[in-house]
C-alpha atoms as a PDB file:
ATOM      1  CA  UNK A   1      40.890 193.744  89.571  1.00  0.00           C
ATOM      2  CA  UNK A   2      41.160 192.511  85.776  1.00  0.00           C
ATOM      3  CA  UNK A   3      41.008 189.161  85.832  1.00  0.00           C
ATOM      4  CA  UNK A   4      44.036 186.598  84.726  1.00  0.00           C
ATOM      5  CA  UNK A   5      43.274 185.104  81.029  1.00  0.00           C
ATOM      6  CA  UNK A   6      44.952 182.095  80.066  1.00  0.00           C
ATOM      7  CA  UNK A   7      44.905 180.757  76.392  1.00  0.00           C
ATOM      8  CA  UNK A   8      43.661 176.647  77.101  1.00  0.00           C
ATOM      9  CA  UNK A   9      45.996 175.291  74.270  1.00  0.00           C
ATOM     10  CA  UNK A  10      48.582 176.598  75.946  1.00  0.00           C
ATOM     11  CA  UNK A  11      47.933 174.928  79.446  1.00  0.00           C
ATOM     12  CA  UNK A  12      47.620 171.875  77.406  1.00  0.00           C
ATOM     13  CA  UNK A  13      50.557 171.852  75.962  1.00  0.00           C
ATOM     14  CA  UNK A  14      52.213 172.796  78.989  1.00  0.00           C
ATOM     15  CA  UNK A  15      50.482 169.918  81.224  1.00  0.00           C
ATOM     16  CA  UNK A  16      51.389 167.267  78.087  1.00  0.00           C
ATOM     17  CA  UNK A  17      55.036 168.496  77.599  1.00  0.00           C
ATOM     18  CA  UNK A  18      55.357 167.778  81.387  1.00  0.00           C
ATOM     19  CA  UNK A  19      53.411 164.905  81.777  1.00  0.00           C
ATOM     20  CA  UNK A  20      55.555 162.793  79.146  1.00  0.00           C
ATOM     21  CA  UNK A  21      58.857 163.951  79.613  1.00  0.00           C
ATOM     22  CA  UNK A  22      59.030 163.778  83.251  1.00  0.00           C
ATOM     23  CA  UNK A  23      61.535 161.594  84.689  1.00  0.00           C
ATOM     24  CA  UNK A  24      62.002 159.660  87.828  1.00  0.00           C
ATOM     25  CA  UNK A  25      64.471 161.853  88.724  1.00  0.00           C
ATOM     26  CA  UNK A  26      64.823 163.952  92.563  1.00  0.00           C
ATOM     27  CA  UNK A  27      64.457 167.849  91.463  1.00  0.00           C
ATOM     28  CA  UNK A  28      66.260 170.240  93.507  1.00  0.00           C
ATOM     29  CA  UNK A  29      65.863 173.662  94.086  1.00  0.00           C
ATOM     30  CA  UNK A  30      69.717 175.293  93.834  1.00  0.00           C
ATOM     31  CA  UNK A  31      70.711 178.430  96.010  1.00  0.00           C
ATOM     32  CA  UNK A  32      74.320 178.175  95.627  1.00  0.00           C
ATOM     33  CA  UNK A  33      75.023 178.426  92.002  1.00  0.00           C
ATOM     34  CA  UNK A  34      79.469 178.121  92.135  1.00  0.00           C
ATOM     35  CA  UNK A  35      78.539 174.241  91.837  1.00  0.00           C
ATOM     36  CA  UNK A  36      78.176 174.874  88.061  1.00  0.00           C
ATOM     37  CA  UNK A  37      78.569 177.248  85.376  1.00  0.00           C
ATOM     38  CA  UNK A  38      76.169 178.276  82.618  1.00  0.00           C
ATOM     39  CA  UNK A  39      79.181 178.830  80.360  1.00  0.00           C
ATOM     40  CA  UNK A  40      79.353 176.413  77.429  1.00  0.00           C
ATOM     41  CA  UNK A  41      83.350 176.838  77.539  1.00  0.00           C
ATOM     42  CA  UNK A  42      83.381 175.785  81.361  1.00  0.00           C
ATOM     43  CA  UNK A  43      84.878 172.499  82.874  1.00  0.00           C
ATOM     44  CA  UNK A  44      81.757 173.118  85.117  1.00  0.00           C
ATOM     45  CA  UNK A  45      78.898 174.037  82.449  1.00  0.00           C
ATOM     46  CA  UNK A  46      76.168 172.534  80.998  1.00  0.00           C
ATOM     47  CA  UNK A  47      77.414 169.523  79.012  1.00  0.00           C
ATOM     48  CA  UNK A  48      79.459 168.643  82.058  1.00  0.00           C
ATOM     49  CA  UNK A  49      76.705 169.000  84.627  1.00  0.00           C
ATOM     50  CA  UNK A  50      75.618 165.365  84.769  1.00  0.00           C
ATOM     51  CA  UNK A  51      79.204 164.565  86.076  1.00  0.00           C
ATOM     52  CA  UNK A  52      79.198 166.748  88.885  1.00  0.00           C
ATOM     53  CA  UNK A  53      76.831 164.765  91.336  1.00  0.00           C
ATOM     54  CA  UNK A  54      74.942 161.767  90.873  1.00  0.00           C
ATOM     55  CA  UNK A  55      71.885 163.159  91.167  1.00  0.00           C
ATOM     56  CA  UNK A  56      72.152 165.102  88.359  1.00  0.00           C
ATOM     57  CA  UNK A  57      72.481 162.249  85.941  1.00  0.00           C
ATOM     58  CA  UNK A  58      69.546 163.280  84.009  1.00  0.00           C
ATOM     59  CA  UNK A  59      71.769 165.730  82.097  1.00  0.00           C
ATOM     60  CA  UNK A  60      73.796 163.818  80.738  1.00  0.00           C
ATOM     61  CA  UNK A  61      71.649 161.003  79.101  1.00  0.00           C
ATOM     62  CA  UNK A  62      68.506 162.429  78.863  1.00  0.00           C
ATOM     63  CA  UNK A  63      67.184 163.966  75.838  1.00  0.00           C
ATOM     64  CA  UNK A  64      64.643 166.629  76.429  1.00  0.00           C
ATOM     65  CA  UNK A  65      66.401 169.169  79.127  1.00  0.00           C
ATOM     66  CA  UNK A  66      65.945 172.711  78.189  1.00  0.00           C
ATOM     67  CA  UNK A  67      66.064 173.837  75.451  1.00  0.00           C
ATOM     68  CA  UNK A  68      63.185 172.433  74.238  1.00  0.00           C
ATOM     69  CA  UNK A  69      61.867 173.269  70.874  1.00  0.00           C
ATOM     70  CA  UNK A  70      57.665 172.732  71.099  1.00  0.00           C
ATOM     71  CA  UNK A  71      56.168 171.762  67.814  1.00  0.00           C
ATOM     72  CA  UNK A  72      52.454 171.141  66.967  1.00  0.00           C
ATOM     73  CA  UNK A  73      52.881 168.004  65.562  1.00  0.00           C
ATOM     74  CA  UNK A  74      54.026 166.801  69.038  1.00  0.00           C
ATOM     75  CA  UNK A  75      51.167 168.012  70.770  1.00  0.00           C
ATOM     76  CA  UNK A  76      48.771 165.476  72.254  1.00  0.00           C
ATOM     77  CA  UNK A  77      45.417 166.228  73.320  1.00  0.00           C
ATOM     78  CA  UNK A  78      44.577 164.145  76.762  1.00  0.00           C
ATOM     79  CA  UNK A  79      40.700 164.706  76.683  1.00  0.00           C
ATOM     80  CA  UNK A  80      40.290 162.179  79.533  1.00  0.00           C
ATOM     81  CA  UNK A  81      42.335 164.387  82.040  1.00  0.00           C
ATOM     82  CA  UNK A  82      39.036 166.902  81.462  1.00  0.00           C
ATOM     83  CA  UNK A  83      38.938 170.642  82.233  1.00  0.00           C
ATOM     84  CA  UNK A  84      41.444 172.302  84.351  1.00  0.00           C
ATOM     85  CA  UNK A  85      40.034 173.109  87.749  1.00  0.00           C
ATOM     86  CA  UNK A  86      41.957 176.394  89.179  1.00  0.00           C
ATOM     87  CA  UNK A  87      41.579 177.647  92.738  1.00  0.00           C
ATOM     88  CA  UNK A  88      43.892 179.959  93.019  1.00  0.00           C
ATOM     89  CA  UNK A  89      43.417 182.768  95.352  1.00  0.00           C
ATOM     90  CA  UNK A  90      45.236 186.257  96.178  1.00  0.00           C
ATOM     91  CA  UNK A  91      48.453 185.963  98.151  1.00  0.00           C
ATOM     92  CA  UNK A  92      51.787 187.653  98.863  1.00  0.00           C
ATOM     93  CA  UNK A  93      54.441 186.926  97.341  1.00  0.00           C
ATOM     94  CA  UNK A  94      58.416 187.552  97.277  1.00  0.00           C
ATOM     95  CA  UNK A  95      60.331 188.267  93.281  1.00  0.00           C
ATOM     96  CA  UNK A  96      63.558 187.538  93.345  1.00  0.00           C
ATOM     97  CA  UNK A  97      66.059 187.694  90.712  1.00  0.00           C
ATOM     98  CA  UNK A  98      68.412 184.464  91.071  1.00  0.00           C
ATOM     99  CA  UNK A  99      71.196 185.684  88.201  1.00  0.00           C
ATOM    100  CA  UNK A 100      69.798 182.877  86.209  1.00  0.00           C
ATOM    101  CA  UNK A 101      66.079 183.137  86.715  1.00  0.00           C
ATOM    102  CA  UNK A 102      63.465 185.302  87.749  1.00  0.00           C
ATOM    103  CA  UNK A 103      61.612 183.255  90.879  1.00  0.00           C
ATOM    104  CA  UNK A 104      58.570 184.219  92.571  1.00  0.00           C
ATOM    105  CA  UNK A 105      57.771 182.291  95.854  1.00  0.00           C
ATOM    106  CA  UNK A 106      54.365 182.662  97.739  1.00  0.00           C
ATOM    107  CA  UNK A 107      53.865 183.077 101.372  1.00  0.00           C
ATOM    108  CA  UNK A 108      50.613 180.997 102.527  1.00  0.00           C
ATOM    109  CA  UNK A 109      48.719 179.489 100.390  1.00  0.00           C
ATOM    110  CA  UNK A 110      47.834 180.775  97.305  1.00  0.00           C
ATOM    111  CA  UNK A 111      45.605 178.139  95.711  1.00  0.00           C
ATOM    112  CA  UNK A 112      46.231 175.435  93.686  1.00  0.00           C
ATOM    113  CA  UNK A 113      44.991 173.312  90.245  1.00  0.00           C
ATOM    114  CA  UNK A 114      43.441 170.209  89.785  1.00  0.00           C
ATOM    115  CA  UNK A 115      44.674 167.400  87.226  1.00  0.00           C
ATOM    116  CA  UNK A 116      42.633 164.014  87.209  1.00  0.00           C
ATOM    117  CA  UNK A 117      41.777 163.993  90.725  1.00  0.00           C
ATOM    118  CA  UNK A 118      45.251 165.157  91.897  1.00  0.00           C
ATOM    119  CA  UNK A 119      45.926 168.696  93.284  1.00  0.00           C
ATOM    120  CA  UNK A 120      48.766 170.631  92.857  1.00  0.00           C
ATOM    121  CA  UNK A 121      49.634 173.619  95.465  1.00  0.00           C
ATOM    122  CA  UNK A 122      50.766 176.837  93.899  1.00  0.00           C
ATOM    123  CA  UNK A 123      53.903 177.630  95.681  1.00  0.00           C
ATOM    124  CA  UNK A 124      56.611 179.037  93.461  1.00  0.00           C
ATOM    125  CA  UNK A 125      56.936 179.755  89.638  1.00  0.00           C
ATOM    126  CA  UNK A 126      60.242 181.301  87.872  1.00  0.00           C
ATOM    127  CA  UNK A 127      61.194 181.922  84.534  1.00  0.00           C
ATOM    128  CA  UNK A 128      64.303 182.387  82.009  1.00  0.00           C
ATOM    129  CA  UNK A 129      64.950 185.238  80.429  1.00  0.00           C
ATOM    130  CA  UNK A 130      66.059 185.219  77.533  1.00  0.00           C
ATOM    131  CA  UNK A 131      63.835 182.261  77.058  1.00  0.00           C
ATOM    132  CA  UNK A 132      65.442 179.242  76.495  1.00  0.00           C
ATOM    133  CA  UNK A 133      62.629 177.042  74.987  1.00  0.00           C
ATOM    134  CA  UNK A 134      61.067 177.536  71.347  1.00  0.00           C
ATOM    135  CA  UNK A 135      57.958 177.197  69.519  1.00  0.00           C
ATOM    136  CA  UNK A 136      57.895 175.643  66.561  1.00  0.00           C
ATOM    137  CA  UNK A 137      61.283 176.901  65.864  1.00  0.00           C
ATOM    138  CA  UNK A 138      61.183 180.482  66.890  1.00  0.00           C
END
């Protein structure tokens, strides 16, 4: 089985980007997507998606939602968080295109990272396609 290569700067930047810009905020995982539109030219899309509940405040006044546009100059390197310590392990899993996203949820456990003492189960990633963030511009 080849194994999975990941490219360190990246992770970095990933774990930084996260790490600074989170906010306080509850996330929630959305099934039923007739809430809210992903059409600019909707009384229900994204610049009116803070309105429709409370708990989605965030989108209206914050200021680093997707898209985000990555550059190096932003990057921070947090030395004292040390080296990434990955456990993950083999596991089924279910891929399932949500419209928006592509989401892939594990069943069991399928290992789990370590960032300054805390760890962080692997339970579901997804992604955007197209992409919605940028790197240095492109």
């Amino acid at each position: 089985m080849a194994k999975l290569q990941m490219n360190p700067l990246f992770c970095i930047l990933f774990i930084v980007i996260i790490l600074q810009h989170s906010r306080p905020t509850k996330s929630q995982e959305v099934e039923d997507e007739s809430e809210f539109s992903y059409s600019e030219n909707n009384e229900r899309g994204p610049s009116r998606w803070g309105e429709i509940h409370e708990e989605w405040g965030a989108c209206s006044n914050g200021t680093m939602q997707s898209p985000i546009d990555m550059f190096n100059q932003r990057v921070q390197i947090v030395s004292h968080l040390g080296k990434l310590k990955r456990s993950y392990k083999p596991a089924n899993a279910t891929l399932r295109n949500r419209g928006h996203d592509m989401m892939l949820r594990f069943d069991g456990e399928a290992g789990a990272i370590e960032i300054n003492g805390t760890e962080y189960a692997l339970q579901q990633c997804h992604w955007h396609s197209p992409s919605e963030h940028t790197i240095n511009g492109r």
